[in-house]
C-alpha atoms as a PDB file:
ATOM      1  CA  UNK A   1      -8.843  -2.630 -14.072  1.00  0.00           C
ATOM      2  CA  UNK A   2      -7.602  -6.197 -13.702  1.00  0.00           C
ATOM      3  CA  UNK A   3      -8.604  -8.383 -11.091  1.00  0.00           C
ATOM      4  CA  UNK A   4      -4.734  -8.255  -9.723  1.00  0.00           C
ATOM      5  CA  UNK A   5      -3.976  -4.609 -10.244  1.00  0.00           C
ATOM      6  CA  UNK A   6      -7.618  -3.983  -8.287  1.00  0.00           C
ATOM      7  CA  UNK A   7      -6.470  -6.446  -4.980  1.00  0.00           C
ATOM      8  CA  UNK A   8      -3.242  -4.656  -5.002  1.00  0.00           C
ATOM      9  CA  UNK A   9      -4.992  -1.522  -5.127  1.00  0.00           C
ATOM     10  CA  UNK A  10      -7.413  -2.511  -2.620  1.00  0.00           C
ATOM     11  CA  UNK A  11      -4.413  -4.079  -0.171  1.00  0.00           C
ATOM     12  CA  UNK A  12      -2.285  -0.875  -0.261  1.00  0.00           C
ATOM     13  CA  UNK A  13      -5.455   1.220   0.552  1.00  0.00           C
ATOM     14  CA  UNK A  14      -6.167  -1.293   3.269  1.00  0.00           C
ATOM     15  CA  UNK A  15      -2.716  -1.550   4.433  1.00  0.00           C
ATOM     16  CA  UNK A  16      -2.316   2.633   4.717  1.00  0.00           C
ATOM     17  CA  UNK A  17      -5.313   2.620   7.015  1.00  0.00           C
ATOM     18  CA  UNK A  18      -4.267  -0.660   9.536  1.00  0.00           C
ATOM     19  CA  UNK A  19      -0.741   1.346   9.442  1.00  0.00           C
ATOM     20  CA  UNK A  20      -2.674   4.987  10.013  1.00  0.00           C
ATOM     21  CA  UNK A  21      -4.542   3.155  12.804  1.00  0.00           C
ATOM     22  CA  UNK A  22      -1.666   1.497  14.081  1.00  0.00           C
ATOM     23  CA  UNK A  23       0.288   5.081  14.515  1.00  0.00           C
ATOM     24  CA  UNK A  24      -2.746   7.026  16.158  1.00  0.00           C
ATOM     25  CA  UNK A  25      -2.940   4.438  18.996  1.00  0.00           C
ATOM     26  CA  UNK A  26       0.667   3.259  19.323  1.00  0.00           C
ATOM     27  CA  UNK A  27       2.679   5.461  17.770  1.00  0.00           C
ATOM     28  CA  UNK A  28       4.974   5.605  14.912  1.00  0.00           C
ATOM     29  CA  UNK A  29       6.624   3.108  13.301  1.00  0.00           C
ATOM     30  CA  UNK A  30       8.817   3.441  11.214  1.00  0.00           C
ATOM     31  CA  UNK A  31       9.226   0.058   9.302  1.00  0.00           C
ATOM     32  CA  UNK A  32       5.716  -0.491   9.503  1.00  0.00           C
ATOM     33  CA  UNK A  33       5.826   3.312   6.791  1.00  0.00           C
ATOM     34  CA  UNK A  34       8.581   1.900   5.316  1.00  0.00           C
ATOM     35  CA  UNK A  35       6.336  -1.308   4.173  1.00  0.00           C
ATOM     36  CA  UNK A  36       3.638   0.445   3.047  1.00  0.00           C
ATOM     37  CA  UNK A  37       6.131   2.868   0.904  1.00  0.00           C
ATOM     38  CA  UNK A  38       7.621  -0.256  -0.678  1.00  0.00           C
ATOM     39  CA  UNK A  39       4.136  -1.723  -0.958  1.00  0.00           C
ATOM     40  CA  UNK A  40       2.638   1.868  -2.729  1.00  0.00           C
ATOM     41  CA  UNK A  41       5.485   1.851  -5.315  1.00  0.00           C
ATOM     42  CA  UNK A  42       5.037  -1.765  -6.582  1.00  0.00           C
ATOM     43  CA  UNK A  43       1.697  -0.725  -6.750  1.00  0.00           C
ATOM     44  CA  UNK A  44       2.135   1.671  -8.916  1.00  0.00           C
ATOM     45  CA  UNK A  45       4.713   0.098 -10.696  1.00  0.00           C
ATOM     46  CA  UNK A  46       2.239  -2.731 -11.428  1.00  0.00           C
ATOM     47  CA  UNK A  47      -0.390  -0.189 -12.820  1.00  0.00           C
ATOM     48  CA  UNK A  48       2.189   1.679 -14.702  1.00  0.00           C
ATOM     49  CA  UNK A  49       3.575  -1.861 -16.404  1.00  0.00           C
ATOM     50  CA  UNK A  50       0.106  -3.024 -17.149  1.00  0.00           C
ATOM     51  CA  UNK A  51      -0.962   0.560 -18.918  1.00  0.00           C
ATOM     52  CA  UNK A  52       2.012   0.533 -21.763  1.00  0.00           C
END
C-alpha cells in the first residue's frame, strides 16, 4: 500500500472513531456522518483508482 492510500486509510479510520466518540458523548450529528461518508468514499475511490 502506498504511503498516501495508507494516511488516507489511517485518517478515515481515525476520523470514524473521533466522530463515534463525538456521538456517544454529545450526540448525533449529522454533518459530522455526512463528512466521514464523503471522506470513506474518496477513500475508497483512491484505493480503487490506484488498483487498475
Amino acid at each position: 500500500m502506498p504511503g498516501s492510500m495508507k494516511t488516507m486509510g489511517v485518517l478515515t479510520v481515525g476520523a470514524l472513531v473521533a466522530v463515534t466518540a463525538y456521538t456517544v458523548a454529545l450526540g448525533s450529528n449529522g454533518w459530522l456522518w455526512f463528512g466521514w461518508v464523503v471522506l470513506g468514499l474518496l477513500t475508497l475511490g483512491m484505493a480503487a483508482s490506484r488498483g487498475t
